[in-house]
PDB file of N, CA and C in Angstrom:
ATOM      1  N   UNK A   1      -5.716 -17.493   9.667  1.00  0.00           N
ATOM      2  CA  UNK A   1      -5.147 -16.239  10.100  1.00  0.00           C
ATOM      3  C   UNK A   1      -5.968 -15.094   9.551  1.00  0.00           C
ATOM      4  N   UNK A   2      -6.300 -13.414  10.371  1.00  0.00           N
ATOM      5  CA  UNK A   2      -6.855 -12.939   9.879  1.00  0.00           C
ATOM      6  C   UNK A   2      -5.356 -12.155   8.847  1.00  0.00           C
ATOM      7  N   UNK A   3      -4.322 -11.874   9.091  1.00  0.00           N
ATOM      8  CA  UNK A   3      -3.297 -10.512   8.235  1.00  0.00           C
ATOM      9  C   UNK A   3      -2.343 -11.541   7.895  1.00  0.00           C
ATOM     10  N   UNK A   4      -2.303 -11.541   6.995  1.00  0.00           N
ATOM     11  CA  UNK A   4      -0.596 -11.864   5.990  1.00  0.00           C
ATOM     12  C   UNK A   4       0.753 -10.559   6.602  1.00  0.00           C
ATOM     13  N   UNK A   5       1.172 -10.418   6.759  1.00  0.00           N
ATOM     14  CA  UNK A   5       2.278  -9.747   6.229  1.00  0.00           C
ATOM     15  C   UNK A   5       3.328  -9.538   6.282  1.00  0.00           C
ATOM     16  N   UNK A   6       3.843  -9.937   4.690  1.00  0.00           N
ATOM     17  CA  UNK A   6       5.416  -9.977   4.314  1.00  0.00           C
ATOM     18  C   UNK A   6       5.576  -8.793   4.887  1.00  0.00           C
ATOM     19  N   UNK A   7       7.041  -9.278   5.478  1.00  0.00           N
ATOM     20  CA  UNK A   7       7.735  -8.114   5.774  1.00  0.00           C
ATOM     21  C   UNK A   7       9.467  -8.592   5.526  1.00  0.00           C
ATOM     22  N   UNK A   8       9.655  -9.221   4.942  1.00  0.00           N
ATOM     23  CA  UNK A   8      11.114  -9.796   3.665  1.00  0.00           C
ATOM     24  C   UNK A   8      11.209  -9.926   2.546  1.00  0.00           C
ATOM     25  N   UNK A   9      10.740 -10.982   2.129  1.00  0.00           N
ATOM     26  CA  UNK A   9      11.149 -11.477   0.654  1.00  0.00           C
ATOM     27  C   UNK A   9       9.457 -10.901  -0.307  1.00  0.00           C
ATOM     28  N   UNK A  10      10.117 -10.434  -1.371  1.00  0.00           N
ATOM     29  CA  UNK A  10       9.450 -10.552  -2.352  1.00  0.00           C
ATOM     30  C   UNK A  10       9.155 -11.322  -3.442  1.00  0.00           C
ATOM     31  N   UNK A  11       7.694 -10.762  -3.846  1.00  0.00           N
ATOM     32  CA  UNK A  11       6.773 -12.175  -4.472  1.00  0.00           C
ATOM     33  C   UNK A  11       6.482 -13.699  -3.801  1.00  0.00           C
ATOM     34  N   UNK A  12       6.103 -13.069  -2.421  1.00  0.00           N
ATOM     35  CA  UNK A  12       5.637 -14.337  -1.968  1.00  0.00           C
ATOM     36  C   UNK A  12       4.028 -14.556  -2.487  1.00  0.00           C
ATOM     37  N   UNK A  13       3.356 -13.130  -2.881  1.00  0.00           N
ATOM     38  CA  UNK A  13       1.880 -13.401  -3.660  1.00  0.00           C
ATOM     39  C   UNK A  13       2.261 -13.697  -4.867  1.00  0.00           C
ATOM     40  N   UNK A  14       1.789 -14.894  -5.056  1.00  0.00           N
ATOM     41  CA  UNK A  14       1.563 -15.039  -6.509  1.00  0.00           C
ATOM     42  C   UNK A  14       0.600 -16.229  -7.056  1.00  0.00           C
ATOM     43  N   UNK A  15       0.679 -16.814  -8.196  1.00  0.00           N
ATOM     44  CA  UNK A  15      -0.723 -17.258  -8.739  1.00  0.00           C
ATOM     45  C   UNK A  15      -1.041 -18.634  -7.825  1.00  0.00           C
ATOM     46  N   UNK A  16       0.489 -19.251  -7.254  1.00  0.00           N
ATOM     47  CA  UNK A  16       0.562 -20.636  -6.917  1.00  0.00           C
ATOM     48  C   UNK A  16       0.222 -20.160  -4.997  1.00  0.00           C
ATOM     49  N   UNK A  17       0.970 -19.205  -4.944  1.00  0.00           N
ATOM     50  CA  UNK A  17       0.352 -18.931  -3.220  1.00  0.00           C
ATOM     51  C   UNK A  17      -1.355 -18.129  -2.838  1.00  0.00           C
ATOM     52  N   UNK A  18      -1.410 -17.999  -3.349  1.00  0.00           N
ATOM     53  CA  UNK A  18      -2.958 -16.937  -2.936  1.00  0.00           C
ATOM     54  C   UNK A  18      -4.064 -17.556  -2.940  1.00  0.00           C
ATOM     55  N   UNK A  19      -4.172 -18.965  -4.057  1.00  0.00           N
ATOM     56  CA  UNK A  19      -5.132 -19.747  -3.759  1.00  0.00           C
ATOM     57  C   UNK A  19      -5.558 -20.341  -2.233  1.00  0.00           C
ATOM     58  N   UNK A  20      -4.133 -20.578  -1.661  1.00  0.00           N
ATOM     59  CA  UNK A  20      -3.915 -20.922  -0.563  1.00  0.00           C
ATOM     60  C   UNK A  20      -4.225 -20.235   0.397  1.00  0.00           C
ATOM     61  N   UNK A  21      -4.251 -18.815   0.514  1.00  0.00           N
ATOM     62  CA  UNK A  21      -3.880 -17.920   1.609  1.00  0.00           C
ATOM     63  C   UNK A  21      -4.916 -17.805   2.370  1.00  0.00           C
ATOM     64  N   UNK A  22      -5.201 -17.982   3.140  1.00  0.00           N
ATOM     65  CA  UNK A  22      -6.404 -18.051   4.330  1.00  0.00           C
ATOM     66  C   UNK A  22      -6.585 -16.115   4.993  1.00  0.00           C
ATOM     67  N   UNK A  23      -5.445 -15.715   4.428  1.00  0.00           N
ATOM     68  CA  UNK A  23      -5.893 -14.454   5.394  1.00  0.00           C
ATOM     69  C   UNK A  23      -6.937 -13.336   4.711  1.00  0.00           C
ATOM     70  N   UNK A  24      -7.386 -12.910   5.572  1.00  0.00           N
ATOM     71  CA  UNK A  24      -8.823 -11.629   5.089  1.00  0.00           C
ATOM     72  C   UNK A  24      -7.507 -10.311   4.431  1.00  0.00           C
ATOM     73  N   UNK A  25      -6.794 -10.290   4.854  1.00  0.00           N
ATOM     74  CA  UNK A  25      -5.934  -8.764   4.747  1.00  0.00           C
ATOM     75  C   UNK A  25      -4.613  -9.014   4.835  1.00  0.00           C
ATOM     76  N   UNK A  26      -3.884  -8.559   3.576  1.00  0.00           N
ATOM     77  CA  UNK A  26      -2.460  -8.620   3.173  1.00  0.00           C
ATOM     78  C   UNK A  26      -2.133  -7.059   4.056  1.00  0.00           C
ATOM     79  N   UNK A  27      -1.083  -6.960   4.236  1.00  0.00           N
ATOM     80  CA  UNK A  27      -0.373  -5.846   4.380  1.00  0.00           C
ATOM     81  C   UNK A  27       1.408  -6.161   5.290  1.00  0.00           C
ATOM     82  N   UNK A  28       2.228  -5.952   4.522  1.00  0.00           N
ATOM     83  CA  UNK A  28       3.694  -5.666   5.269  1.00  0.00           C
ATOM     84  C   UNK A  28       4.413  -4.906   5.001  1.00  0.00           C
ATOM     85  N   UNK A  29       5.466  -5.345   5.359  1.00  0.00           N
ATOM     86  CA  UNK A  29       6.636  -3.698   4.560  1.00  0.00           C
ATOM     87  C   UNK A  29       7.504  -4.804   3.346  1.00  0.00           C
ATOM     88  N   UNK A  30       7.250  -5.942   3.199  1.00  0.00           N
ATOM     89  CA  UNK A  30       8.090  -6.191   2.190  1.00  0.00           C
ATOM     90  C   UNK A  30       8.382  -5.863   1.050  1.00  0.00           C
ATOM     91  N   UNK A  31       9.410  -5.092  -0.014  1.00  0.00           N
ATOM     92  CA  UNK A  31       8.941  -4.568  -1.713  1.00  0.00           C
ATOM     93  C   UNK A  31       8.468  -5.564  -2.550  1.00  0.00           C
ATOM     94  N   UNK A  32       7.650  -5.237  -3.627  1.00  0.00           N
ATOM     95  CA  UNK A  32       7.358  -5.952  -4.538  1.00  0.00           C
ATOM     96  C   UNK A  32       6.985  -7.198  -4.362  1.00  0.00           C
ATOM     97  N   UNK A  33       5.862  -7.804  -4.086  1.00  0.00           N
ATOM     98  CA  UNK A  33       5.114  -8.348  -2.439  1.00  0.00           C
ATOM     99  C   UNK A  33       4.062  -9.170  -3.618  1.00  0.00           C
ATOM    100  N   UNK A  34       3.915  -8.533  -4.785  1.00  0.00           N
ATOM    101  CA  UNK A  34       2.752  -8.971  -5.497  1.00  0.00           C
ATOM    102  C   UNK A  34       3.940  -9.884  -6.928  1.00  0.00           C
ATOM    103  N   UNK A  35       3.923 -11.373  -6.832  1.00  0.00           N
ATOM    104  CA  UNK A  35       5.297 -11.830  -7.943  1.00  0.00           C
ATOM    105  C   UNK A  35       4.959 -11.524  -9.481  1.00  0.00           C
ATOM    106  N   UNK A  36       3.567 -11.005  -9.982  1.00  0.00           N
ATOM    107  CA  UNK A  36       3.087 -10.353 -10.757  1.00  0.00           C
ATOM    108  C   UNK A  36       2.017  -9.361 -10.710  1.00  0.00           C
ATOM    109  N   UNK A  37       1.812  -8.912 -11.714  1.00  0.00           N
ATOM    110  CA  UNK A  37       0.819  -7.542 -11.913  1.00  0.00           C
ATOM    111  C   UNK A  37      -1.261  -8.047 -11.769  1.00  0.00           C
ATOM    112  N   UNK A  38      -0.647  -9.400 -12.151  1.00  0.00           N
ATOM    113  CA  UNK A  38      -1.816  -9.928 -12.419  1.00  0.00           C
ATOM    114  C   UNK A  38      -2.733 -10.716 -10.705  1.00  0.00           C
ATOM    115  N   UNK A  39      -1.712 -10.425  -9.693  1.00  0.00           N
ATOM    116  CA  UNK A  39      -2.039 -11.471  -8.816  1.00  0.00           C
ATOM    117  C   UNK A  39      -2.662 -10.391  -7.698  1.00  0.00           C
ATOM    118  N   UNK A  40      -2.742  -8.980  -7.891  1.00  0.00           N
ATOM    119  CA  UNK A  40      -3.195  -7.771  -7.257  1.00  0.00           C
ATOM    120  C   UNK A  40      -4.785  -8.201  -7.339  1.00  0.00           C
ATOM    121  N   UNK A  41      -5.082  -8.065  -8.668  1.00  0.00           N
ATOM    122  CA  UNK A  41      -6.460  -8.543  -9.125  1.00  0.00           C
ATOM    123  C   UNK A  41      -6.797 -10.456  -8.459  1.00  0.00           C
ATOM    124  N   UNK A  42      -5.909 -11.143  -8.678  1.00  0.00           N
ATOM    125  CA  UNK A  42      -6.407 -12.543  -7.934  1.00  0.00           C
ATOM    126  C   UNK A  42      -6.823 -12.302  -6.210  1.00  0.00           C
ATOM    127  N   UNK A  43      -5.822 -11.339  -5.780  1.00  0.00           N
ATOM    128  CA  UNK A  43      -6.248 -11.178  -4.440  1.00  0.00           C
ATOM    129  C   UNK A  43      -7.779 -10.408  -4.008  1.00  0.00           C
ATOM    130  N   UNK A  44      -8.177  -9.883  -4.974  1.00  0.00           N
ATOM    131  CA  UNK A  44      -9.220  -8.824  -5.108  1.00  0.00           C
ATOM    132  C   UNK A  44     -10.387 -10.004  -5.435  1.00  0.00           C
ATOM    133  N   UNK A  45     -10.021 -10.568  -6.204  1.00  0.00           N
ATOM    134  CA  UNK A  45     -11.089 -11.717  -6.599  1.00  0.00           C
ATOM    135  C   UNK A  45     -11.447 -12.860  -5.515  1.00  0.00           C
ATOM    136  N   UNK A  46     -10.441 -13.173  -4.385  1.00  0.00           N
ATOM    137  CA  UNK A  46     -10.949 -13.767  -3.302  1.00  0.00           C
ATOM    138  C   UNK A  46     -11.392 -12.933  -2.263  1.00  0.00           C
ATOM    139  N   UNK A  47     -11.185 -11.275  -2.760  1.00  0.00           N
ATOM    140  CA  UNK A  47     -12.016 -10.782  -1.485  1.00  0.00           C
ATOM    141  C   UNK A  47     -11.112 -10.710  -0.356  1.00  0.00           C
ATOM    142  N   UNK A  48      -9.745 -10.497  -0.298  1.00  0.00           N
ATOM    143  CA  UNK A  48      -8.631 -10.553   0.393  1.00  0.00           C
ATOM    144  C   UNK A  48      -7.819  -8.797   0.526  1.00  0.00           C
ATOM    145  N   UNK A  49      -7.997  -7.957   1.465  1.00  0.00           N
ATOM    146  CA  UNK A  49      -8.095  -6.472   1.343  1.00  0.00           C
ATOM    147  C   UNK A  49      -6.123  -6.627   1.838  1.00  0.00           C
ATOM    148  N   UNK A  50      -5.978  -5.707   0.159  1.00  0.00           N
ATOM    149  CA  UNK A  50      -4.647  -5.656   0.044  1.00  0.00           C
ATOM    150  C   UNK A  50      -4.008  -4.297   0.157  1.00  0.00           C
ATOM    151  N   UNK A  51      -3.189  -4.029   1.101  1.00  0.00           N
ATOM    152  CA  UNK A  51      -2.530  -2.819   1.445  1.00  0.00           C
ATOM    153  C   UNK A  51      -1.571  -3.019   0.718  1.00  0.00           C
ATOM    154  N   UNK A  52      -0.620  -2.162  -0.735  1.00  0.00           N
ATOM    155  CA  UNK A  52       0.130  -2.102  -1.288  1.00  0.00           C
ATOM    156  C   UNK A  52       1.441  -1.974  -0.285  1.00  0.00           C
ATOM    157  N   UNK A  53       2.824  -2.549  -0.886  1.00  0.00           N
ATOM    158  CA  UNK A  53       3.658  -2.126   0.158  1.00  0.00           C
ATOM    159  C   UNK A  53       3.996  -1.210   0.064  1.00  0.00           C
ATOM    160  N   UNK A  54       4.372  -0.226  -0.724  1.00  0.00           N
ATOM    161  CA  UNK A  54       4.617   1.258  -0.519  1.00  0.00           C
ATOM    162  C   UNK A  54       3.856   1.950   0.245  1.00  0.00           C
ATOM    163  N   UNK A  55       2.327   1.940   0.412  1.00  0.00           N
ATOM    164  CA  UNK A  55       1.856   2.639   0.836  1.00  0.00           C
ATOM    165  C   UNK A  55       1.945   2.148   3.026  1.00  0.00           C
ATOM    166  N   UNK A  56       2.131   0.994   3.147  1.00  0.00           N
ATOM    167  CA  UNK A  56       2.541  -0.022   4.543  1.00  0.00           C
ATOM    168  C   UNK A  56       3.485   0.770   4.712  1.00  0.00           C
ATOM    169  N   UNK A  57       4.640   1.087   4.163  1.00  0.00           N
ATOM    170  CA  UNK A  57       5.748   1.362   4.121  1.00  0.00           C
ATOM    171  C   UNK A  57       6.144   3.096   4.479  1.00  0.00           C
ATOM    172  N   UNK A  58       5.133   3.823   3.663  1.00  0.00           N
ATOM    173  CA  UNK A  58       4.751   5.024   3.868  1.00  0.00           C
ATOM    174  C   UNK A  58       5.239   5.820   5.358  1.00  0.00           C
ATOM    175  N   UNK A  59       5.271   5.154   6.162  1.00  0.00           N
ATOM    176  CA  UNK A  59       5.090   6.050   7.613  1.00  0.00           C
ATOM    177  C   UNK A  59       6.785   5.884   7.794  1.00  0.00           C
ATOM    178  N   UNK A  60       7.519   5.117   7.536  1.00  0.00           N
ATOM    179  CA  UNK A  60       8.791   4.956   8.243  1.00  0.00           C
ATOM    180  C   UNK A  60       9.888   6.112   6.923  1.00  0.00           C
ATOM    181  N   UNK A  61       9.431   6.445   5.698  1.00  0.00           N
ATOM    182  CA  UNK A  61       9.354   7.433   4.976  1.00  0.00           C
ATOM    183  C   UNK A  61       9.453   8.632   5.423  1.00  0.00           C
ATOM    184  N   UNK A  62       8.123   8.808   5.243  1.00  0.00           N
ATOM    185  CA  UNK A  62       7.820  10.194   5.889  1.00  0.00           C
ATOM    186  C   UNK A  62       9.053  10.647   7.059  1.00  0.00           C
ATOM    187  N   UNK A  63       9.122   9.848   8.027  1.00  0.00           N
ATOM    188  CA  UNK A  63       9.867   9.992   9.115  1.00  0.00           C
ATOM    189  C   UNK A  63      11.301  10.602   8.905  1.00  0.00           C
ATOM    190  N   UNK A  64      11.906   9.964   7.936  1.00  0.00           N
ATOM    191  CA  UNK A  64      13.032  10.291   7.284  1.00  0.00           C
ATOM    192  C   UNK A  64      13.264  11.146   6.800  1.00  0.00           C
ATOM    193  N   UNK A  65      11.719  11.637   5.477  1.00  0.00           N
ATOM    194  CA  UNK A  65      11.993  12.846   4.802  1.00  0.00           C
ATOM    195  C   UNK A  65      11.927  14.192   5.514  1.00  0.00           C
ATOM    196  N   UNK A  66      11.592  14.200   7.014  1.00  0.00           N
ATOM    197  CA  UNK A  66      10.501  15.362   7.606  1.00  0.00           C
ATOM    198  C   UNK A  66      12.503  15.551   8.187  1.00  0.00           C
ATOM    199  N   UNK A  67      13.444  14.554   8.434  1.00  0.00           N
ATOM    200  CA  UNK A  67      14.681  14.911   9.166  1.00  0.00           C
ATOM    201  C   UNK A  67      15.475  15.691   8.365  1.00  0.00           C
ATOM    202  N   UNK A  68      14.904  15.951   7.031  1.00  0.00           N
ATOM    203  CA  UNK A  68      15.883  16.789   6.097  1.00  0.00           C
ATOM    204  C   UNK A  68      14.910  18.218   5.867  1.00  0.00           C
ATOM    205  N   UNK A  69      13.809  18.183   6.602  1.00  0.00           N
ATOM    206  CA  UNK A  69      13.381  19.607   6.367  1.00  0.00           C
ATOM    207  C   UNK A  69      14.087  20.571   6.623  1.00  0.00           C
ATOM    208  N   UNK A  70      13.477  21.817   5.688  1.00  0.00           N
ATOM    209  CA  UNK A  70      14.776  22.454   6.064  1.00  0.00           C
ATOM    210  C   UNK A  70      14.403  23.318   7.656  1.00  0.00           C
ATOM    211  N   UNK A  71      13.517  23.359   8.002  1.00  0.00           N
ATOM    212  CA  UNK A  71      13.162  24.050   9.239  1.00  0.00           C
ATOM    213  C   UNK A  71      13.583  23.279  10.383  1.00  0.00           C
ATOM    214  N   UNK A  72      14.040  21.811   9.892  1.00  0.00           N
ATOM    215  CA  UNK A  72      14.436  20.489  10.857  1.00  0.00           C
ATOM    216  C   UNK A  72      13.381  20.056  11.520  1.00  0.00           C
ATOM    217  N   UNK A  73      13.806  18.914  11.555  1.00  0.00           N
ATOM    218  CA  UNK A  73      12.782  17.839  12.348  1.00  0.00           C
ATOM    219  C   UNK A  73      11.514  18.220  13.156  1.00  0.00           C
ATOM    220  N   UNK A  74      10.448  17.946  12.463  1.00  0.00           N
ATOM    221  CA  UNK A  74       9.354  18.580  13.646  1.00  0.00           C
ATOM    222  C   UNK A  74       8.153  17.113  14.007  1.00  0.00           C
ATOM    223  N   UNK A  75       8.296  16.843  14.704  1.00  0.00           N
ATOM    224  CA  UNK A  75       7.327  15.209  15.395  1.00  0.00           C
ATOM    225  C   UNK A  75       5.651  15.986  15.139  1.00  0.00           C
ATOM    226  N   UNK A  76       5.409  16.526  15.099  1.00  0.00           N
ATOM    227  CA  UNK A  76       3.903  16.910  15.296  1.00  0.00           C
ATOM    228  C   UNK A  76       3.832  16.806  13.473  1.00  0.00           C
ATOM    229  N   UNK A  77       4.565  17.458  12.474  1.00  0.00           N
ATOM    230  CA  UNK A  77       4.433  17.330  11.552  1.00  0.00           C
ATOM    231  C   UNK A  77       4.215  16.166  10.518  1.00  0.00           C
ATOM    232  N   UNK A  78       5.315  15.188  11.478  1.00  0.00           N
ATOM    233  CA  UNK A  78       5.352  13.929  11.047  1.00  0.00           C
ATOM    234  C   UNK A  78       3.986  13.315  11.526  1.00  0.00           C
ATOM    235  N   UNK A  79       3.661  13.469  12.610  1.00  0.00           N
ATOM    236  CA  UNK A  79       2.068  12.811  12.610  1.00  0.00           C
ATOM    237  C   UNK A  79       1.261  13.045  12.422  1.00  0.00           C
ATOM    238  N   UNK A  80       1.327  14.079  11.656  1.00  0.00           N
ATOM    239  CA  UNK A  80      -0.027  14.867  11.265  1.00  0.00           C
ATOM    240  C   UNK A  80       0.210  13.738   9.526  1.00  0.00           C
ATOM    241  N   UNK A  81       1.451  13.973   8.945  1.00  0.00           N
ATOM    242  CA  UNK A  81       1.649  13.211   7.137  1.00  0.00           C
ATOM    243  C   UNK A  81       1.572  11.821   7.745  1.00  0.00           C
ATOM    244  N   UNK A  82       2.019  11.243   8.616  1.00  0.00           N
ATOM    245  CA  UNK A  82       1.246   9.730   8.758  1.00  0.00           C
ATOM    246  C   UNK A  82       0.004   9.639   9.396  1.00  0.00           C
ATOM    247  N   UNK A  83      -0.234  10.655   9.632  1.00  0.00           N
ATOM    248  CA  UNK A  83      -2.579  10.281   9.652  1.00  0.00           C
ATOM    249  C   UNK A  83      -2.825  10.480   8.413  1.00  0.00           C
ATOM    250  N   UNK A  84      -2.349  11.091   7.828  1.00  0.00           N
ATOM    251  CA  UNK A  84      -3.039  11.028   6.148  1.00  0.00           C
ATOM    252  C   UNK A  84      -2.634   9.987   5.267  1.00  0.00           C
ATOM    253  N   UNK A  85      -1.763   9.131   5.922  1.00  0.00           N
ATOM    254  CA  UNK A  85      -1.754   7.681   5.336  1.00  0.00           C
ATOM    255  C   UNK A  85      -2.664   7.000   5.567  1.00  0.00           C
ATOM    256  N   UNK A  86      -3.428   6.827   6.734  1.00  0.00           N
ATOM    257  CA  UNK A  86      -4.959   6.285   7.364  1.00  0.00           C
ATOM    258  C   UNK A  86      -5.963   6.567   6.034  1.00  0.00           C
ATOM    259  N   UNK A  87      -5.870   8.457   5.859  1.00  0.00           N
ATOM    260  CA  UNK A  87      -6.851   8.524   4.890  1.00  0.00           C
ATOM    261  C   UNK A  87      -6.219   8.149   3.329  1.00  0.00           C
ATOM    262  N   UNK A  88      -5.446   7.876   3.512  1.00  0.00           N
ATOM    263  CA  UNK A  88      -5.051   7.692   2.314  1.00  0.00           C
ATOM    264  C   UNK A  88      -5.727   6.195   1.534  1.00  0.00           C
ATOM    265  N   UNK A  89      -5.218   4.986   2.788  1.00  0.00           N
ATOM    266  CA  UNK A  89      -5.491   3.939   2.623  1.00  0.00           C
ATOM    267  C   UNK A  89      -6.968   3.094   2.616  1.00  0.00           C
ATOM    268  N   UNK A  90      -7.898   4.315   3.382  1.00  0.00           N
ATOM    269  CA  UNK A  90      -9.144   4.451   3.285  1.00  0.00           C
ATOM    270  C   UNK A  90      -9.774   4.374   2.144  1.00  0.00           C
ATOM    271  N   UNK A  91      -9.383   5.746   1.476  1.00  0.00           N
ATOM    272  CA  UNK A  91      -9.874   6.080   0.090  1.00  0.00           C
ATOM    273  C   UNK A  91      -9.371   4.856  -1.061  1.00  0.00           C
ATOM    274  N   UNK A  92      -8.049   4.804  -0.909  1.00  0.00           N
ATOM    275  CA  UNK A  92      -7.872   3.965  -1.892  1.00  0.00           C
ATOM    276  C   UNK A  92      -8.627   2.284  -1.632  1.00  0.00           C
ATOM    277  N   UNK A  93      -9.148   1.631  -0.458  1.00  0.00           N
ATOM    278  CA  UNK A  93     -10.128   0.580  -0.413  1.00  0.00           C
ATOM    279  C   UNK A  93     -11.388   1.341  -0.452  1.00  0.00           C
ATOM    280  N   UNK A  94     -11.750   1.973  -0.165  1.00  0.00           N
ATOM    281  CA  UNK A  94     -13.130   2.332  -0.928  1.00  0.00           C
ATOM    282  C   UNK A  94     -13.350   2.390  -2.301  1.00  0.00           C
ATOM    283  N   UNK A  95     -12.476   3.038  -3.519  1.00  0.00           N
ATOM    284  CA  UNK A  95     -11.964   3.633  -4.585  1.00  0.00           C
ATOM    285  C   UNK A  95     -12.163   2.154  -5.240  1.00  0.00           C
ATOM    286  N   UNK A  96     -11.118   0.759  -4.526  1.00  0.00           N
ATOM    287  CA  UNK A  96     -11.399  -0.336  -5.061  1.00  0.00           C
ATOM    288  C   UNK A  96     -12.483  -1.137  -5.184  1.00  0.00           C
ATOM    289  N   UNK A  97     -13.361  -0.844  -3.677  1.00  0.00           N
ATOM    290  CA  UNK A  97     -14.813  -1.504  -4.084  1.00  0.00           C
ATOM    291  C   UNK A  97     -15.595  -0.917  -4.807  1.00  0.00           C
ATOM    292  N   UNK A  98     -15.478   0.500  -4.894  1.00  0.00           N
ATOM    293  CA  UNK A  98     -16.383   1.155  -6.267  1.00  0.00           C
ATOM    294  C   UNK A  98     -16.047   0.585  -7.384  1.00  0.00           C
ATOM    295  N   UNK A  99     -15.086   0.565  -7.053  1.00  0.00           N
ATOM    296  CA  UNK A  99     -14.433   0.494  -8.883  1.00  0.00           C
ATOM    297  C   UNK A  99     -14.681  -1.074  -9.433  1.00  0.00           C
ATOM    298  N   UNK A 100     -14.378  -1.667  -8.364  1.00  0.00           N
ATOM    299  CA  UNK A 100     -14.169  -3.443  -8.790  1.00  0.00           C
ATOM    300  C   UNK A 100     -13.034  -2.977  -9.523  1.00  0.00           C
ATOM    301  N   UNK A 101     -12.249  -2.732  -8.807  1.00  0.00           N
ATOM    302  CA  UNK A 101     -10.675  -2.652  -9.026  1.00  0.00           C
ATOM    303  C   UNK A 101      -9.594  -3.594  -7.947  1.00  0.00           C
ATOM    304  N   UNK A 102      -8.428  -4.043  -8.085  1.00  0.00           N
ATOM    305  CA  UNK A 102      -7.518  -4.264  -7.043  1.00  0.00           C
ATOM    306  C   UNK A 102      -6.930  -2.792  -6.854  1.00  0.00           C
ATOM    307  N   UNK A 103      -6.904  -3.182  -5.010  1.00  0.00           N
ATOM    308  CA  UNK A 103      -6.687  -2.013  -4.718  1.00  0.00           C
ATOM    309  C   UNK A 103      -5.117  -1.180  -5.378  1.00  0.00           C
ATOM    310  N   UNK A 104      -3.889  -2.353  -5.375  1.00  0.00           N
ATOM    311  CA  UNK A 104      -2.830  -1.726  -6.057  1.00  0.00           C
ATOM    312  C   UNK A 104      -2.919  -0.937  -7.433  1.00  0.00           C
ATOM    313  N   UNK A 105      -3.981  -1.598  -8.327  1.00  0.00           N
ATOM    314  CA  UNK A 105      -4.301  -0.421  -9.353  1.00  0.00           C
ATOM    315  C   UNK A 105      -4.973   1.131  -9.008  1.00  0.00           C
ATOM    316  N   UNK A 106      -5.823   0.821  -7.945  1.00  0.00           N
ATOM    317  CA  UNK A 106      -6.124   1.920  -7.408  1.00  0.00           C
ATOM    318  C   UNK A 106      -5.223   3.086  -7.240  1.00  0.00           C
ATOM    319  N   UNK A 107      -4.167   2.526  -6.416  1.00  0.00           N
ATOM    320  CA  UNK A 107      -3.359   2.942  -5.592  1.00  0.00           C
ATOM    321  C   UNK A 107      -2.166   3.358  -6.551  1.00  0.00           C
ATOM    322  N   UNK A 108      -1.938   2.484  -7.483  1.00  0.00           N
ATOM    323  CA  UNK A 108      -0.815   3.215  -8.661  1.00  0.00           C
ATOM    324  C   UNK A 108      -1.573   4.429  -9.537  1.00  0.00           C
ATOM    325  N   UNK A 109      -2.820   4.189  -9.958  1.00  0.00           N
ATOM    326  CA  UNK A 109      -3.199   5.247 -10.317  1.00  0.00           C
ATOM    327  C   UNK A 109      -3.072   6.454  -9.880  1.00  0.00           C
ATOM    328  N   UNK A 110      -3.393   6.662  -8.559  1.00  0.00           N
ATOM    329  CA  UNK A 110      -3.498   7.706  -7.637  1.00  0.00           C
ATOM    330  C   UNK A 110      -2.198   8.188  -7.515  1.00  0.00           C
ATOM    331  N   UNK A 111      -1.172   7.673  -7.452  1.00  0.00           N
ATOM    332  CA  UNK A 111       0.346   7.827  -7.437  1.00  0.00           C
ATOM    333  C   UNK A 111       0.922   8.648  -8.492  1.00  0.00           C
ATOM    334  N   UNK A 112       0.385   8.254  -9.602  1.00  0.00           N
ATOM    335  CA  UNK A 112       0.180   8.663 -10.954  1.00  0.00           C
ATOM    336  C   UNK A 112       0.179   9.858 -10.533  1.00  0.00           C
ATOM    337  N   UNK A 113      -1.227  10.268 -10.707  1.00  0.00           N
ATOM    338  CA  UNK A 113      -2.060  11.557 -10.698  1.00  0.00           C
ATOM    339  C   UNK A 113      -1.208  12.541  -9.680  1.00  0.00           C
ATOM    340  N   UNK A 114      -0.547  11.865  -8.648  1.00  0.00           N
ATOM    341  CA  UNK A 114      -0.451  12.557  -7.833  1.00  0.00           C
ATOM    342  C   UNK A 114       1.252  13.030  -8.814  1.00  0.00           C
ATOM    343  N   UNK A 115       1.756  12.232  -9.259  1.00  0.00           N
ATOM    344  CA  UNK A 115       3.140  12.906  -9.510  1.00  0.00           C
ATOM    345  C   UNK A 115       2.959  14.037 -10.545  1.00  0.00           C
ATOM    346  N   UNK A 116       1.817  13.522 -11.411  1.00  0.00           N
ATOM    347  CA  UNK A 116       1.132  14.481 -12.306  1.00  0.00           C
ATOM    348  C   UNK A 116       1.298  15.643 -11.780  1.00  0.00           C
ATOM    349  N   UNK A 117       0.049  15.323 -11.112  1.00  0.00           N
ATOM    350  CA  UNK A 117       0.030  17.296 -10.564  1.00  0.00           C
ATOM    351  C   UNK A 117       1.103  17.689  -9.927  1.00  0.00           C
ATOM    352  N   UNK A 118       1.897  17.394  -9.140  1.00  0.00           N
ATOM    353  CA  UNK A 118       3.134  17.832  -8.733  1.00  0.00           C
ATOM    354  C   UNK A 118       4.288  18.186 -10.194  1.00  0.00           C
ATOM    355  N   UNK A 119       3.548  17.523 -11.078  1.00  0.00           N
ATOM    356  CA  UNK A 119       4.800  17.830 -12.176  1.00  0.00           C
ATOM    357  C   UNK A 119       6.316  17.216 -11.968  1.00  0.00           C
ATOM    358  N   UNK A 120       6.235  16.009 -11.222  1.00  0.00           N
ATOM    359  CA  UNK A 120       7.670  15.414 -11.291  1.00  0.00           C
ATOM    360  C   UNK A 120       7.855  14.372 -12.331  1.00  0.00           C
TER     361      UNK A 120
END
């Protein structure tokens, strides 16, 4: 198969499944998708391009939060914040092959930083 993706149960990646996994690219909406911290990096080590699920998850979000704006619901707005999930998910697999990082560290970092500067 070329795509994995959970989209139910969590921790179906983990040390005993991934050896196994034939696919080039993880990505679903399932939470907590990785059954440890350590198996982000095993997937990275077979060379297996892993879309975190929060960030998979990202667009059906957005959608929700844009219905409580206070100006109300605007569709152009919403697709303008889910194209910047595209770039989002870009940067953060590029970010990982620079780095020789898994991309979920990438991607928590950046999360980080980002609540940082927002100050939440």
């Amino acid at each position: 198969m070329d795509i994995f993706s959970p989209c139910a149960l969590s921790g179906d990646l983990s040390k005993k499944t991934i050896p196994q996994l034939g696919a080039k690219i993880v990505c679903g909406s399932a939470n907590n998708q990785l059954d440890t911290v350590e198996d982000g990096t095993r997937l990275f080590k077979r060379g297996i391009i892993y879309v975190p699920d929060y960030i998979a998850n990202a667009g059906g979000l957005i959608n929700v939060v844009d219905e409580l704006h206070s100006c109300g619901y605007n569709r152009a707005r919403v697709k303008q914040n889910i194209a910047n999930v595209r770039a989002t998910v870009t940067r953060i697999l590029a970010e990982s092959k620079r780095q020789r990082r898994s991309s979920d560290q990438v991607s928590d970092k950046l999360g980080r930083d980002r609540f940082r500067a927002a100050k939440l």
